[in-house]
PDB file of N, CA and C in Angstrom:
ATOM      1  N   UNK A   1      89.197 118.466  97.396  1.00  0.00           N
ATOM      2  CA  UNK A   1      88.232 117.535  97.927  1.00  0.00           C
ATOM      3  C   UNK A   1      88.903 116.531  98.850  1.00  0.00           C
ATOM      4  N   UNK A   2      87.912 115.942  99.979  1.00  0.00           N
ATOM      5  CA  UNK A   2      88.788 115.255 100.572  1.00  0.00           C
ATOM      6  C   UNK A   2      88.294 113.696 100.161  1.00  0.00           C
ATOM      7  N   UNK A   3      89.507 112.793 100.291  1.00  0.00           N
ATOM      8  CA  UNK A   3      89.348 111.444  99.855  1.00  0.00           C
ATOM      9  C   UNK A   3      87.945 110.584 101.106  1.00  0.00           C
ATOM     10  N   UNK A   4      87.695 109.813 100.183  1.00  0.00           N
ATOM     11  CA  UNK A   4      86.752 109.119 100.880  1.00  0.00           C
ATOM     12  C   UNK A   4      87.436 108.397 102.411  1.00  0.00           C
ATOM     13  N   UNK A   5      86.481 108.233 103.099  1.00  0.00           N
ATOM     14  CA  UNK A   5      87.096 107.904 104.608  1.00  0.00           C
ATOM     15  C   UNK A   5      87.108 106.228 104.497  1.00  0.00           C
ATOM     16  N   UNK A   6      87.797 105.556 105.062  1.00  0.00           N
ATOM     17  CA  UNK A   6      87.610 104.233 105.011  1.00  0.00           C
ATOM     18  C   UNK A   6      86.845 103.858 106.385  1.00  0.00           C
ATOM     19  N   UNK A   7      86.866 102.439 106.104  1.00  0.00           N
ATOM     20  CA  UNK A   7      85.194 102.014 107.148  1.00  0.00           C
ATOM     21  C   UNK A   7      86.295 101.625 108.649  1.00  0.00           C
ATOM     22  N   UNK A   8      87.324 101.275 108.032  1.00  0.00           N
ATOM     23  CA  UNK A   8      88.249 100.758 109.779  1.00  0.00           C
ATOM     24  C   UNK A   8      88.657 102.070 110.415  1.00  0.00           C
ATOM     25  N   UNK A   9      88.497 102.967 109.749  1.00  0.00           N
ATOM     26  CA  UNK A   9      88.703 104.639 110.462  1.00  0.00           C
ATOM     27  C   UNK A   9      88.073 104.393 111.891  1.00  0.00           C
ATOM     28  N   UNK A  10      86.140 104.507 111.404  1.00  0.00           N
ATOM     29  CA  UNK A  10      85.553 104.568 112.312  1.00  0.00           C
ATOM     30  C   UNK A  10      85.427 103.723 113.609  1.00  0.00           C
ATOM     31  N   UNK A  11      85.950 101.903 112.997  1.00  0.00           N
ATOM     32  CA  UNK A  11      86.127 101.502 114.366  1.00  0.00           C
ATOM     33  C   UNK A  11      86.906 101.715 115.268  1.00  0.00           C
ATOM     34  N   UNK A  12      88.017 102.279 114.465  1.00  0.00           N
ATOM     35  CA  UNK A  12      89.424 102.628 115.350  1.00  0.00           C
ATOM     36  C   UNK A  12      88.815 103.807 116.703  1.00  0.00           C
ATOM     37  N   UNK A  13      88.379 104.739 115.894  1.00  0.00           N
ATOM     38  CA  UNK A  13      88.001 105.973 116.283  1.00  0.00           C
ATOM     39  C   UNK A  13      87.039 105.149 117.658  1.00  0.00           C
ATOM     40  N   UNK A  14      85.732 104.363 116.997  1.00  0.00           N
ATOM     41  CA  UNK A  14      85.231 103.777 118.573  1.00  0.00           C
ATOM     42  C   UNK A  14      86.016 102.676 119.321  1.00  0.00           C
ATOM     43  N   UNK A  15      86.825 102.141 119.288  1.00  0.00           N
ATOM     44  CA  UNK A  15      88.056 101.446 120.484  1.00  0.00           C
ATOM     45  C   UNK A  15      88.520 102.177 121.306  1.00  0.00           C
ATOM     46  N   UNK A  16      89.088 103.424 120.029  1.00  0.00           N
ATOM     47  CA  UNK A  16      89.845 104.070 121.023  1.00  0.00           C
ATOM     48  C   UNK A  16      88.580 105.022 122.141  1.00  0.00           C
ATOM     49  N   UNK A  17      87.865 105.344 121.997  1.00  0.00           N
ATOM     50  CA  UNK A  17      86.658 106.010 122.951  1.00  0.00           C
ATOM     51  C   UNK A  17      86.762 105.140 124.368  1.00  0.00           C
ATOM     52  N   UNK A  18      86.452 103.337 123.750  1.00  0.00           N
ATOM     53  CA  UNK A  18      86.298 102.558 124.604  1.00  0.00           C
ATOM     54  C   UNK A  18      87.253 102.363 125.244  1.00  0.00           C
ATOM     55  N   UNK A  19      88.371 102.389 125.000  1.00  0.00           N
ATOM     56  CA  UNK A  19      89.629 102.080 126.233  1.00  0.00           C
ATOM     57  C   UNK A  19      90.164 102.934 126.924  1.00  0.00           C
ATOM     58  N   UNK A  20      89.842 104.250 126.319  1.00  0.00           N
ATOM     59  CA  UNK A  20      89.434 105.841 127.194  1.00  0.00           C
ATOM     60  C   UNK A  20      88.921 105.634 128.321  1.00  0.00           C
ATOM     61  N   UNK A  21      87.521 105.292 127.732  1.00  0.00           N
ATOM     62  CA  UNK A  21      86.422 104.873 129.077  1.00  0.00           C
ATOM     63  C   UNK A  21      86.910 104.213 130.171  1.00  0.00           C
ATOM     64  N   UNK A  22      87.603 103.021 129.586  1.00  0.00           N
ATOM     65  CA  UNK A  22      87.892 101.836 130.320  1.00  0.00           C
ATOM     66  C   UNK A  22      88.895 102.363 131.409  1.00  0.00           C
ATOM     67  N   UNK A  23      90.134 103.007 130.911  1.00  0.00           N
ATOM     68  CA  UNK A  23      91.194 103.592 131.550  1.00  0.00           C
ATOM     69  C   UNK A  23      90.332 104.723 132.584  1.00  0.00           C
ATOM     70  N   UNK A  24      89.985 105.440 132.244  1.00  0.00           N
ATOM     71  CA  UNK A  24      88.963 106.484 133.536  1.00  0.00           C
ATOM     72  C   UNK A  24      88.145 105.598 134.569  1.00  0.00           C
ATOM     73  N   UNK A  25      87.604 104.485 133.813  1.00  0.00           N
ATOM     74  CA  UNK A  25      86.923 103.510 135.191  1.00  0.00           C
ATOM     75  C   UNK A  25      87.867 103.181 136.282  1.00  0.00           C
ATOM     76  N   UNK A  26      88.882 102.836 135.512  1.00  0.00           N
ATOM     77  CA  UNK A  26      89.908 102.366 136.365  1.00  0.00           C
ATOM     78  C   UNK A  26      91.210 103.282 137.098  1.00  0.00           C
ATOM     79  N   UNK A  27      90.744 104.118 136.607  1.00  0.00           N
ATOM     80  CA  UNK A  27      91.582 105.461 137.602  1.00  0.00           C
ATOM     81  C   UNK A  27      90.465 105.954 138.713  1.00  0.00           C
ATOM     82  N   UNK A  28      89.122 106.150 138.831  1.00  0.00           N
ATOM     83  CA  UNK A  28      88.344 106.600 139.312  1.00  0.00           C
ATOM     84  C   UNK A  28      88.224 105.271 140.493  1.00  0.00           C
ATOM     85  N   UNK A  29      88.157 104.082 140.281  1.00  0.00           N
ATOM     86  CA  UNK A  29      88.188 102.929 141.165  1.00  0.00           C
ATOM     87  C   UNK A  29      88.894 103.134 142.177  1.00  0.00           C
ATOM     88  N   UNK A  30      89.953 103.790 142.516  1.00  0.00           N
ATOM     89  CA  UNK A  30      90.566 104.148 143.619  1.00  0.00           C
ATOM     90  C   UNK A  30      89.995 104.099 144.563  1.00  0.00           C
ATOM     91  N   UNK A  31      88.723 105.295 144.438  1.00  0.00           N
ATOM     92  CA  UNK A  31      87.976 105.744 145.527  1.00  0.00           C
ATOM     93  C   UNK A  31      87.507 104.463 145.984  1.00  0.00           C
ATOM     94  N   UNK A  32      87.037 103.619 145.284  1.00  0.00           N
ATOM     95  CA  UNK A  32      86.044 102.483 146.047  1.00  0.00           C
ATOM     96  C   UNK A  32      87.291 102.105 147.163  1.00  0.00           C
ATOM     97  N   UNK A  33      88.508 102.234 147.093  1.00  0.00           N
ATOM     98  CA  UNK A  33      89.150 101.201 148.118  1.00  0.00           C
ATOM     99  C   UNK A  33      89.328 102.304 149.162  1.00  0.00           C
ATOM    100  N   UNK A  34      88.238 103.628 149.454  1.00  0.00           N
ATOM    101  CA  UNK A  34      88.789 104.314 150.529  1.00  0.00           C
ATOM    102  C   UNK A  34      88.260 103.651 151.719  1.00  0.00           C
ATOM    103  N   UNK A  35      87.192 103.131 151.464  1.00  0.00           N
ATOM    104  CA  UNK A  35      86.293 102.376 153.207  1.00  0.00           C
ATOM    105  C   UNK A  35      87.236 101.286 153.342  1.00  0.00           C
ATOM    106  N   UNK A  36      87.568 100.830 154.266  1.00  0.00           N
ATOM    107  CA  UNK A  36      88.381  99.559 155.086  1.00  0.00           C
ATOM    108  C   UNK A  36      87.608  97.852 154.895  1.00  0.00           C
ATOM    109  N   UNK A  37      87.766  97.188 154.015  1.00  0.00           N
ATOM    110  CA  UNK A  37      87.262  95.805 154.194  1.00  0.00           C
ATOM    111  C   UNK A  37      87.019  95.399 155.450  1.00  0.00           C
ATOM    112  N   UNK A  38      86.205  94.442 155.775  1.00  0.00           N
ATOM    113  CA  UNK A  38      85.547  93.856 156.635  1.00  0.00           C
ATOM    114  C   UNK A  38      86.786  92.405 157.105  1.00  0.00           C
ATOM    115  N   UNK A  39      87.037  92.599 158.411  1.00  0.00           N
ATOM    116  CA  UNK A  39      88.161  91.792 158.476  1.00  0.00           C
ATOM    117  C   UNK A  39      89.554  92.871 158.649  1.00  0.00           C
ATOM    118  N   UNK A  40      89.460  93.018 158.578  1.00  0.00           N
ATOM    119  CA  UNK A  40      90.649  94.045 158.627  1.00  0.00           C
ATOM    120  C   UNK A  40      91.240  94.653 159.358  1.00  0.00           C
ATOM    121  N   UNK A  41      92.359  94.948 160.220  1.00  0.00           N
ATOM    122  CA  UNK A  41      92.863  96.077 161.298  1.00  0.00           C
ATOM    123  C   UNK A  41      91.949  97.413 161.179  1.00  0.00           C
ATOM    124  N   UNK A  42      91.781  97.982 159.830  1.00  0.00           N
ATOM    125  CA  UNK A  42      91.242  99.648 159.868  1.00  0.00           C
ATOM    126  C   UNK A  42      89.289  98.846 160.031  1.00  0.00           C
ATOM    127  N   UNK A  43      89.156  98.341 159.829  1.00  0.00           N
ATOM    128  CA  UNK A  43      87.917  98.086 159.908  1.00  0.00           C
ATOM    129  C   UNK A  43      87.205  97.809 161.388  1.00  0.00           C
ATOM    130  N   UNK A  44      88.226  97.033 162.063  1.00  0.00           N
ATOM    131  CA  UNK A  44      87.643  96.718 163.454  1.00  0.00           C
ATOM    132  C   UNK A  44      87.959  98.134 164.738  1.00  0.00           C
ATOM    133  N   UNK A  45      88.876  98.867 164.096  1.00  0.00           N
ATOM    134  CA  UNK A  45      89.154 100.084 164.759  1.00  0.00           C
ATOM    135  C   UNK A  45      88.236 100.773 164.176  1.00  0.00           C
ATOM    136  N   UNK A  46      87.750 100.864 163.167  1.00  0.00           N
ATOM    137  CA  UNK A  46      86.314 101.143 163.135  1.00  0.00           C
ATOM    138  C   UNK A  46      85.188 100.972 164.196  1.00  0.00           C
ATOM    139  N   UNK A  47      84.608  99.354 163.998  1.00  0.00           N
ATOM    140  CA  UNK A  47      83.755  98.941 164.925  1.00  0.00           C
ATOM    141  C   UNK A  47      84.022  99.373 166.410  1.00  0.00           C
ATOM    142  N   UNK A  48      85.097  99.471 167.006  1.00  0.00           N
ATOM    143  CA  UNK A  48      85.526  99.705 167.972  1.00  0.00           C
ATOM    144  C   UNK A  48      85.222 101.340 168.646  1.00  0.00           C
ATOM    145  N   UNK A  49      85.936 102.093 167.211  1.00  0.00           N
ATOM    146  CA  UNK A  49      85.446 103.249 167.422  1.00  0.00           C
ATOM    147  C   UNK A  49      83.661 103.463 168.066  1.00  0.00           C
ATOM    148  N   UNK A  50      82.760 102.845 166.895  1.00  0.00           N
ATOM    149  CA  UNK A  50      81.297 102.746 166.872  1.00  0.00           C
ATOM    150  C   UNK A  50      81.175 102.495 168.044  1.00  0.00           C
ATOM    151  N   UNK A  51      81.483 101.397 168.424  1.00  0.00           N
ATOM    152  CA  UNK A  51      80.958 100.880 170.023  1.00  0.00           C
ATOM    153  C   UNK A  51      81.241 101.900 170.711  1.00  0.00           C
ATOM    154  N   UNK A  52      82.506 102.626 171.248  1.00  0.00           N
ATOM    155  CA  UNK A  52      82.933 103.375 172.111  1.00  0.00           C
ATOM    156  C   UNK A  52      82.053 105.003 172.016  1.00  0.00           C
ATOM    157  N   UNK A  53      81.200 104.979 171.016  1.00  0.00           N
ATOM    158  CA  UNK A  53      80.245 105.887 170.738  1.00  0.00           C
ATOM    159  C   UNK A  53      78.828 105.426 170.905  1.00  0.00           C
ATOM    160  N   UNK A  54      78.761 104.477 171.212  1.00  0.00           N
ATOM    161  CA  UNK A  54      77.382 104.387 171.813  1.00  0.00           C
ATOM    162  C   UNK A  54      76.657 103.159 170.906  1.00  0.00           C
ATOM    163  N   UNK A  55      76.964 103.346 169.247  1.00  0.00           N
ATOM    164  CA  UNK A  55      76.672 102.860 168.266  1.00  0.00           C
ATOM    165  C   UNK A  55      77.098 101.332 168.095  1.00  0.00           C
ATOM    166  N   UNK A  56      76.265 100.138 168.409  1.00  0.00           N
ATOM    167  CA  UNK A  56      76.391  98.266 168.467  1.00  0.00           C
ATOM    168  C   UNK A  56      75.650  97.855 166.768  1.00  0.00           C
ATOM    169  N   UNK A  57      76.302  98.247 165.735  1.00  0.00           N
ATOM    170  CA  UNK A  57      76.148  98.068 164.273  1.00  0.00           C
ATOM    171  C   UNK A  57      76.017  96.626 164.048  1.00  0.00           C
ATOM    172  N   UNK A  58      75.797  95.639 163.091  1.00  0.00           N
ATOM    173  CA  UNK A  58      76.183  94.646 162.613  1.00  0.00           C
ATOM    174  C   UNK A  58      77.231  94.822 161.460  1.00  0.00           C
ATOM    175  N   UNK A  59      78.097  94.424 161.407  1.00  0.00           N
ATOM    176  CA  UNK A  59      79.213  94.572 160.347  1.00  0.00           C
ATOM    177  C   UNK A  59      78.750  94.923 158.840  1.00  0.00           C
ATOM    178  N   UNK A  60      77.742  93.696 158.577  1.00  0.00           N
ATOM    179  CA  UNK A  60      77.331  94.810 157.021  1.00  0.00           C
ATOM    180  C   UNK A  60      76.635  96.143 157.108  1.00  0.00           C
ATOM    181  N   UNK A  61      75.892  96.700 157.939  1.00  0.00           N
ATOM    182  CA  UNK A  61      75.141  97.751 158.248  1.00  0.00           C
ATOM    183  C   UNK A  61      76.638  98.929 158.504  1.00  0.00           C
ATOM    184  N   UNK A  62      77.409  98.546 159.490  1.00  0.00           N
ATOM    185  CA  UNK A  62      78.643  99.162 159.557  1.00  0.00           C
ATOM    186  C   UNK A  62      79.664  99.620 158.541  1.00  0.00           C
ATOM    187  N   UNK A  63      79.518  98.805 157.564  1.00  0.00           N
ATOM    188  CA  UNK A  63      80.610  99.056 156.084  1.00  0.00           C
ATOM    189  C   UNK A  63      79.612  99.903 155.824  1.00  0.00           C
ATOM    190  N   UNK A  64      78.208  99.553 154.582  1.00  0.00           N
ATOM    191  CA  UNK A  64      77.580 100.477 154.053  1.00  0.00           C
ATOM    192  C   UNK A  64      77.056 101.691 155.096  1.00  0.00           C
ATOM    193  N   UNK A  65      77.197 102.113 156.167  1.00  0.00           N
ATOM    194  CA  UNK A  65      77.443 103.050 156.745  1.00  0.00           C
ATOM    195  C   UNK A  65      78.646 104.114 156.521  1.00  0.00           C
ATOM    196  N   UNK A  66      79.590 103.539 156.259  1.00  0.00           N
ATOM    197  CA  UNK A  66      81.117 103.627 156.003  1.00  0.00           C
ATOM    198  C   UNK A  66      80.946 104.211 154.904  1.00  0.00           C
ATOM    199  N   UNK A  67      80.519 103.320 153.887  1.00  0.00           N
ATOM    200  CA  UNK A  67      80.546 103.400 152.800  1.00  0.00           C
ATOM    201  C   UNK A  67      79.683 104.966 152.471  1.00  0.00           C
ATOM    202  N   UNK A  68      78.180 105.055 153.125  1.00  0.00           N
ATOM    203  CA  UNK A  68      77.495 106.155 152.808  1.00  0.00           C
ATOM    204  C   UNK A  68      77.823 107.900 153.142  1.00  0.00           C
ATOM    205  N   UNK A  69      78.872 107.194 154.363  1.00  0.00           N
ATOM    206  CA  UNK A  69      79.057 108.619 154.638  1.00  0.00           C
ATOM    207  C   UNK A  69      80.457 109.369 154.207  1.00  0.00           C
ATOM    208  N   UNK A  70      81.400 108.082 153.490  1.00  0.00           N
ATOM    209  CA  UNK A  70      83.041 108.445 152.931  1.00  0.00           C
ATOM    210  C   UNK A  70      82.472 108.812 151.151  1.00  0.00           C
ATOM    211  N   UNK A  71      82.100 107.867 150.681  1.00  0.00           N
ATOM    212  CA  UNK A  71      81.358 108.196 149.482  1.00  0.00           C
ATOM    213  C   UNK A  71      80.041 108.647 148.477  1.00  0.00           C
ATOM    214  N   UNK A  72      79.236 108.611 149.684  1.00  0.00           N
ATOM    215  CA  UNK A  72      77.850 109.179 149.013  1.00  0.00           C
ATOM    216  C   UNK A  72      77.050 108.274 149.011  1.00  0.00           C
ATOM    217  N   UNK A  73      75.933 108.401 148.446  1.00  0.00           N
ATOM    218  CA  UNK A  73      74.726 107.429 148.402  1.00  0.00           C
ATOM    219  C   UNK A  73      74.888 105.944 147.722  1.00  0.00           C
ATOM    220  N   UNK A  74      74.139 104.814 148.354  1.00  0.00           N
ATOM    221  CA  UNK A  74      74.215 103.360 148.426  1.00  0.00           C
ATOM    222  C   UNK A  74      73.195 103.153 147.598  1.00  0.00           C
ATOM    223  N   UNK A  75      72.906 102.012 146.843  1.00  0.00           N
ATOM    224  CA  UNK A  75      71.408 101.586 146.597  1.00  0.00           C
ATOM    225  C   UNK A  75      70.916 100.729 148.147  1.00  0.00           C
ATOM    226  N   UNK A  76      69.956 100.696 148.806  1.00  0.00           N
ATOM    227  CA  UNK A  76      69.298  99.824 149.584  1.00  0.00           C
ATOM    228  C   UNK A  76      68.706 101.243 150.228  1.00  0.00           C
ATOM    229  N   UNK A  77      68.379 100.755 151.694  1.00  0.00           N
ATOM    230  CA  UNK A  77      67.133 101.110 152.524  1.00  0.00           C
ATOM    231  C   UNK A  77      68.309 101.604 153.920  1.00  0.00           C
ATOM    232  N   UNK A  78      69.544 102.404 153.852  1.00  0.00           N
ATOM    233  CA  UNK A  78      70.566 102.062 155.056  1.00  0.00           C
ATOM    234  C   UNK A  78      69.649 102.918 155.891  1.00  0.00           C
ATOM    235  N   UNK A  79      69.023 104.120 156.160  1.00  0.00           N
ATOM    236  CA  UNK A  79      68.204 104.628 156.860  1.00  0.00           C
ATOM    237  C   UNK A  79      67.075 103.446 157.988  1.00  0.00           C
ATOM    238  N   UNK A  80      66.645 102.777 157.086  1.00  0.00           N
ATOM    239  CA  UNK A  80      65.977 101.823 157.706  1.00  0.00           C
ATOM    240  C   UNK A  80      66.687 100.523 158.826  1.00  0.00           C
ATOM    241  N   UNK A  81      67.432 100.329 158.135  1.00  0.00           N
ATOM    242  CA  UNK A  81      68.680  99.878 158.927  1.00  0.00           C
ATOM    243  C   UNK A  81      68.960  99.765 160.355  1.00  0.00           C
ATOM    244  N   UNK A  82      69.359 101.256 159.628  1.00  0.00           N
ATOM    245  CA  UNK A  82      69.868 101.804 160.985  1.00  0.00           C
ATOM    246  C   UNK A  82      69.090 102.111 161.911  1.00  0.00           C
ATOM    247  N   UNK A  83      67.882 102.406 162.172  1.00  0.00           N
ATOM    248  CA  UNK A  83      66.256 102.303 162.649  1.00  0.00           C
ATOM    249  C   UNK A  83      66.323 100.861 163.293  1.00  0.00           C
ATOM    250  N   UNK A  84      66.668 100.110 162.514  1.00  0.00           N
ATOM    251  CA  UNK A  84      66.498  99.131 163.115  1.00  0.00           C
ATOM    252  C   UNK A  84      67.259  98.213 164.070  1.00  0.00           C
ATOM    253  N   UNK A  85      68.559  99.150 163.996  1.00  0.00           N
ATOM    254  CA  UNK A  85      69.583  98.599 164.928  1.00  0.00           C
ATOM    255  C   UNK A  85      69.697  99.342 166.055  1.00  0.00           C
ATOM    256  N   UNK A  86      68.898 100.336 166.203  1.00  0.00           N
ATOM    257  CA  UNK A  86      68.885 101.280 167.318  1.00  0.00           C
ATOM    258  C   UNK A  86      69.487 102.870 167.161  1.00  0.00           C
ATOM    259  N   UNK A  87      69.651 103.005 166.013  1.00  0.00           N
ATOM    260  CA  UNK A  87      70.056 104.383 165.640  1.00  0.00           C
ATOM    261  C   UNK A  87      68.758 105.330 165.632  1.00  0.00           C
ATOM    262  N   UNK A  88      68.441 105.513 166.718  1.00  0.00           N
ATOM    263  CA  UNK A  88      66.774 106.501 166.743  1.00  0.00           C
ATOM    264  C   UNK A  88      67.160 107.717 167.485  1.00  0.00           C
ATOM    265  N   UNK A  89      66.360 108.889 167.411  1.00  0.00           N
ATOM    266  CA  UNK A  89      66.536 110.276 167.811  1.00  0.00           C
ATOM    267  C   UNK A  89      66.500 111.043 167.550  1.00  0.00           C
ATOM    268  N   UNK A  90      66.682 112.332 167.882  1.00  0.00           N
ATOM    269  CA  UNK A  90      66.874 113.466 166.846  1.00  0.00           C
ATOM    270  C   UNK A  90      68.290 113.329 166.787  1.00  0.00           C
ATOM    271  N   UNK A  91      69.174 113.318 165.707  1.00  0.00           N
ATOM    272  CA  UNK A  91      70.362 113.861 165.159  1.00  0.00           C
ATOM    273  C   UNK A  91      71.220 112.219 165.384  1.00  0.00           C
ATOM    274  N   UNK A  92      70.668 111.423 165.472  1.00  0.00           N
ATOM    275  CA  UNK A  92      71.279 110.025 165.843  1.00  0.00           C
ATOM    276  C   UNK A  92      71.737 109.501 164.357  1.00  0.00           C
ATOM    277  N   UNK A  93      71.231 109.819 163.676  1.00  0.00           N
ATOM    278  CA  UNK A  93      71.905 109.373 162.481  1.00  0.00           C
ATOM    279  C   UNK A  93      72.833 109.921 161.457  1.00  0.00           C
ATOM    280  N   UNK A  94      72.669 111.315 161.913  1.00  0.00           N
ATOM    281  CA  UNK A  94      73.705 112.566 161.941  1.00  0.00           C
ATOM    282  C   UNK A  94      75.440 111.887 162.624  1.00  0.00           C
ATOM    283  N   UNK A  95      75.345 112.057 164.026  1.00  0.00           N
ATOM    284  CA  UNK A  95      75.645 111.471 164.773  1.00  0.00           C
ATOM    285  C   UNK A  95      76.835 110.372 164.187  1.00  0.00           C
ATOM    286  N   UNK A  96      76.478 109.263 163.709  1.00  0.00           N
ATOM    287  CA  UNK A  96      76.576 107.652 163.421  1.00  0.00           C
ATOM    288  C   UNK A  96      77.490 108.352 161.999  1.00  0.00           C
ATOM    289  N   UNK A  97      76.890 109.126 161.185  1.00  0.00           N
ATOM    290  CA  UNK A  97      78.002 109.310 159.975  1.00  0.00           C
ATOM    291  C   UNK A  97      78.797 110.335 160.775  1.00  0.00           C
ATOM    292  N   UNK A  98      79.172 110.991 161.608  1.00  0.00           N
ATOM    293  CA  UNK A  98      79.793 111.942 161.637  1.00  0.00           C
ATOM    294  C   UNK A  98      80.952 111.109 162.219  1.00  0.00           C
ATOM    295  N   UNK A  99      80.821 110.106 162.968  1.00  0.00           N
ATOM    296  CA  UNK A  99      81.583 108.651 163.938  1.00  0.00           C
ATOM    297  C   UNK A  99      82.507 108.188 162.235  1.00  0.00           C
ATOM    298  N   UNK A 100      81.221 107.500 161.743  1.00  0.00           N
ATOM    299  CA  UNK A 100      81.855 106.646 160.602  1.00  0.00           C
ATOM    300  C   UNK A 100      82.909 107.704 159.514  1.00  0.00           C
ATOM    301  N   UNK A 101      82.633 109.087 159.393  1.00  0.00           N
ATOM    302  CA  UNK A 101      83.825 109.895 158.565  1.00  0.00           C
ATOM    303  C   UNK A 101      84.437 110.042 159.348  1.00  0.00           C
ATOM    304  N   UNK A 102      84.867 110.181 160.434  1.00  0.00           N
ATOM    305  CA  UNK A 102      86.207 110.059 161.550  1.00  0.00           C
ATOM    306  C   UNK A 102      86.955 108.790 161.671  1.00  0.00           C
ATOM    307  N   UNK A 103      86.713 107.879 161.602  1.00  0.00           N
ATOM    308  CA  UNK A 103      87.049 106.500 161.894  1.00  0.00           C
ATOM    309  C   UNK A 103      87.076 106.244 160.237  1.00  0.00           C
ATOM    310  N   UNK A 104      86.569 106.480 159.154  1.00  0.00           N
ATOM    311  CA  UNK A 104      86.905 105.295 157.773  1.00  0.00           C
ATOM    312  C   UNK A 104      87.396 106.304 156.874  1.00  0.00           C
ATOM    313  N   UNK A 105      86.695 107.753 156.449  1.00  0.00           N
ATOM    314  CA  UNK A 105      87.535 108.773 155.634  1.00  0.00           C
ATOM    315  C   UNK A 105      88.725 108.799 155.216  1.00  0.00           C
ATOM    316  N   UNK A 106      88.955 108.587 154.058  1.00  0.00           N
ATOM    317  CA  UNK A 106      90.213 109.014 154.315  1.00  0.00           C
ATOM    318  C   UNK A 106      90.645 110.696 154.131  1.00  0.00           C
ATOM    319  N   UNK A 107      91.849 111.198 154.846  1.00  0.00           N
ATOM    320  CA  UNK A 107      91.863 112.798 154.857  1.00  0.00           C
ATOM    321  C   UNK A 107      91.972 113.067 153.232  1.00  0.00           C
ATOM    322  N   UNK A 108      91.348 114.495 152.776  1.00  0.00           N
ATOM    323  CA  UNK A 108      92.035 114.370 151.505  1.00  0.00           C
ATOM    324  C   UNK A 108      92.897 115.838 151.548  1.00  0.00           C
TER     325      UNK A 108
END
């Protein structure tokens, strides 16, 4: 038979889950630092890039641009956005991420 389990077993058992977790958040965080801060040498060679493509962004519209097309989907409305900054056409917004993964991506 096996002996009864004691009760600090189980918290041990959930800490250790939790600092598992914790440690994977923080290995996976990497990725957030692939887009270029605002201010920055890689960031304005960014903007620069944009301009020289046709594309006159406002800097936050420009990161979460960055952001949508190096890592995937944003919460907000960036479609609309970008509509509204003059990104209209057929394939213009195609276009604008294909700029922003050339200029912020990093290679992998």
């Amino acid at each position: 038979m096996r002996p009864p389990r004691e009760k600090g077993m189980d918290m041990r058992r959930a800490m250790t889950a939790l600092i598992a977790a914790v440690v994977t958040a923080v290995a996976l965080a990497s990725a957030a630092g692939a887009v270029p801060d605002q201010g920055t040498p890689e960031f304005d060679a960014y903007m620069q890039g944009l301009e020289r493509n046709g594309f006159n962004l406002n800097p936050d519209t420009a990161w979460r641009v960055a952001h949508q097309a190096c890592e995937g989907s944003i919460p907000g409305f960036i479609g609309w956005e970008m509509v509204a900054q003059g990104v209209v056409g057929p394939g213009a917004q195609q276009r604008l991420m294909d700029v922003a993964r050339k200029y912020t991506c990093p290679i992998a």
